[in-house]
Protein backbone atom coordinates (compact mmCIF):
# COMPACT_ATOMS: atom_id res chain seq x y z
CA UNK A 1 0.00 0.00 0.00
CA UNK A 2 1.56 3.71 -0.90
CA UNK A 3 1.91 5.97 1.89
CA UNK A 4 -0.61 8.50 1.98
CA UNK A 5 0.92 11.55 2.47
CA UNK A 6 3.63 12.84 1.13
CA UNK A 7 5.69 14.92 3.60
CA UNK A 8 8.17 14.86 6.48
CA UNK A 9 7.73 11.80 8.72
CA UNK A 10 4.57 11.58 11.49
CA UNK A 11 6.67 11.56 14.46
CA UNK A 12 8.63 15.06 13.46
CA UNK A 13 4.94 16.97 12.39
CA UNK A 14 4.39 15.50 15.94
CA UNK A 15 7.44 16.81 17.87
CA UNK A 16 7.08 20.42 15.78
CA UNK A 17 3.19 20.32 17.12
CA UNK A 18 4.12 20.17 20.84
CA UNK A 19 6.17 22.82 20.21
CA UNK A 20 3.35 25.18 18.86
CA UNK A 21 0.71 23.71 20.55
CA UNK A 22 -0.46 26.70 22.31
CA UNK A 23 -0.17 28.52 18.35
CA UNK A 24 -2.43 25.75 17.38
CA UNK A 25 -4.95 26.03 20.07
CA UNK A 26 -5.29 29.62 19.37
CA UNK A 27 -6.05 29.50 16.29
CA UNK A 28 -8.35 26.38 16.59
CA UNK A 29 -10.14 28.74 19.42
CA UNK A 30 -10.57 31.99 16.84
CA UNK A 31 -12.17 29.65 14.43
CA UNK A 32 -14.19 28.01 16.19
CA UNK A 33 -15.66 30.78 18.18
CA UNK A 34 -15.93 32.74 14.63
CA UNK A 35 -18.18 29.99 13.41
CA UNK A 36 -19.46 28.27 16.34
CA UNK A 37 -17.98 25.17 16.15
CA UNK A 38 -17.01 23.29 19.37
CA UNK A 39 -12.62 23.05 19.73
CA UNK A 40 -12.01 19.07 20.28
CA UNK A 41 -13.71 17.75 16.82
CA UNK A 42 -11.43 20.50 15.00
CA UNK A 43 -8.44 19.54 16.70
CA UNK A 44 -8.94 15.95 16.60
CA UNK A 45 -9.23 16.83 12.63
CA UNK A 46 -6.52 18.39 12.39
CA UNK A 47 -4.62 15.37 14.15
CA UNK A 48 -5.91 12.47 12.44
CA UNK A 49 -5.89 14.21 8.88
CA UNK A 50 -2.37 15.71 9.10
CA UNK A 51 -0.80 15.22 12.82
CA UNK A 52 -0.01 19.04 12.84
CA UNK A 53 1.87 19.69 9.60
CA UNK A 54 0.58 22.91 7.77
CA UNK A 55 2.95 21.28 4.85
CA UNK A 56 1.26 17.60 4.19
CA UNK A 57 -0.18 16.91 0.98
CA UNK A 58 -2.03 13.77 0.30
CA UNK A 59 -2.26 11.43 -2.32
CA UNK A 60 -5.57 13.09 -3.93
CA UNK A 61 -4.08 16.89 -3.59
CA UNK A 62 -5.67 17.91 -0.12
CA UNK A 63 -3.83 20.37 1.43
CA UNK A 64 -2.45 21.65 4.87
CA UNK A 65 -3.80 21.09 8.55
CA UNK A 66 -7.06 20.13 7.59
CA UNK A 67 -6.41 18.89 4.31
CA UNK A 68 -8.17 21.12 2.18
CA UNK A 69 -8.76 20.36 -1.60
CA UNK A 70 -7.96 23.29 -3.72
CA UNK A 71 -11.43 23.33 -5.20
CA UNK A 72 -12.84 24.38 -1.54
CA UNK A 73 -9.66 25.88 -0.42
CA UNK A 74 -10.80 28.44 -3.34
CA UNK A 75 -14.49 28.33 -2.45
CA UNK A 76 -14.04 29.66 0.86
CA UNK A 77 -11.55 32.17 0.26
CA UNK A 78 -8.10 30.35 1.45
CA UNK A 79 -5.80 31.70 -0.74
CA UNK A 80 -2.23 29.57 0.85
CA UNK A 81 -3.51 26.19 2.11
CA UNK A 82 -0.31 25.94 3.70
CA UNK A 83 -0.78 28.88 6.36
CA UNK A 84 -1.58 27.67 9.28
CA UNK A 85 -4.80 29.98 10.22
CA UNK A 86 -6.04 30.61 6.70
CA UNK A 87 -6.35 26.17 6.31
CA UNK A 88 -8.07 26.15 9.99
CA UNK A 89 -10.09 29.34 8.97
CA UNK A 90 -11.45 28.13 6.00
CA UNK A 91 -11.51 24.35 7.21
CA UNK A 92 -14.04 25.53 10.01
């Protein structure tokens, strides 16, 4: 089976996340409160689709945190998939 991302490995997106954890959390926190969205789902997102690396791509083109496709990246106005708050923004 071929991996399904294509990136740096799991356990460094990890390591980098518990060092901006608190980065993370606030911008998990803006979004959600801007939408109304409760925080744990979004994070747990964020974990399971990309364990914290705004740089993952997968297989099928999704992007970033939250693994945006470009298609909806560009239907909600997220102009670098990449960027941290504008793929949680846009995700949420």
């Amino acid at each position: 089976m071929p991996p399904f991302f294509k990136s740096v490995s799991r356990s460094t997106s990890v390591d980098k996340y518990c060092e901006d954890s608190g980065e993370f959390d606030r911008l998990i926190v803006r979004a959600c409160r801007r939408y109304n969205i409760e925080f744990a789902p979004v994070k747990a997102v964020i974990k399971a689709e990309s364990a914290f690396n705004p740089r993952v791509l997968s297989l099928a083109g999704a992007r970033g945190l939250m693994q945006l496709m470009p298609a909806t990246a560009a239907r909600h106005g997220v102009n670098d998939m990449s960027s941290r708050r504008h793929n949680i923004t846009g995700s949420v």
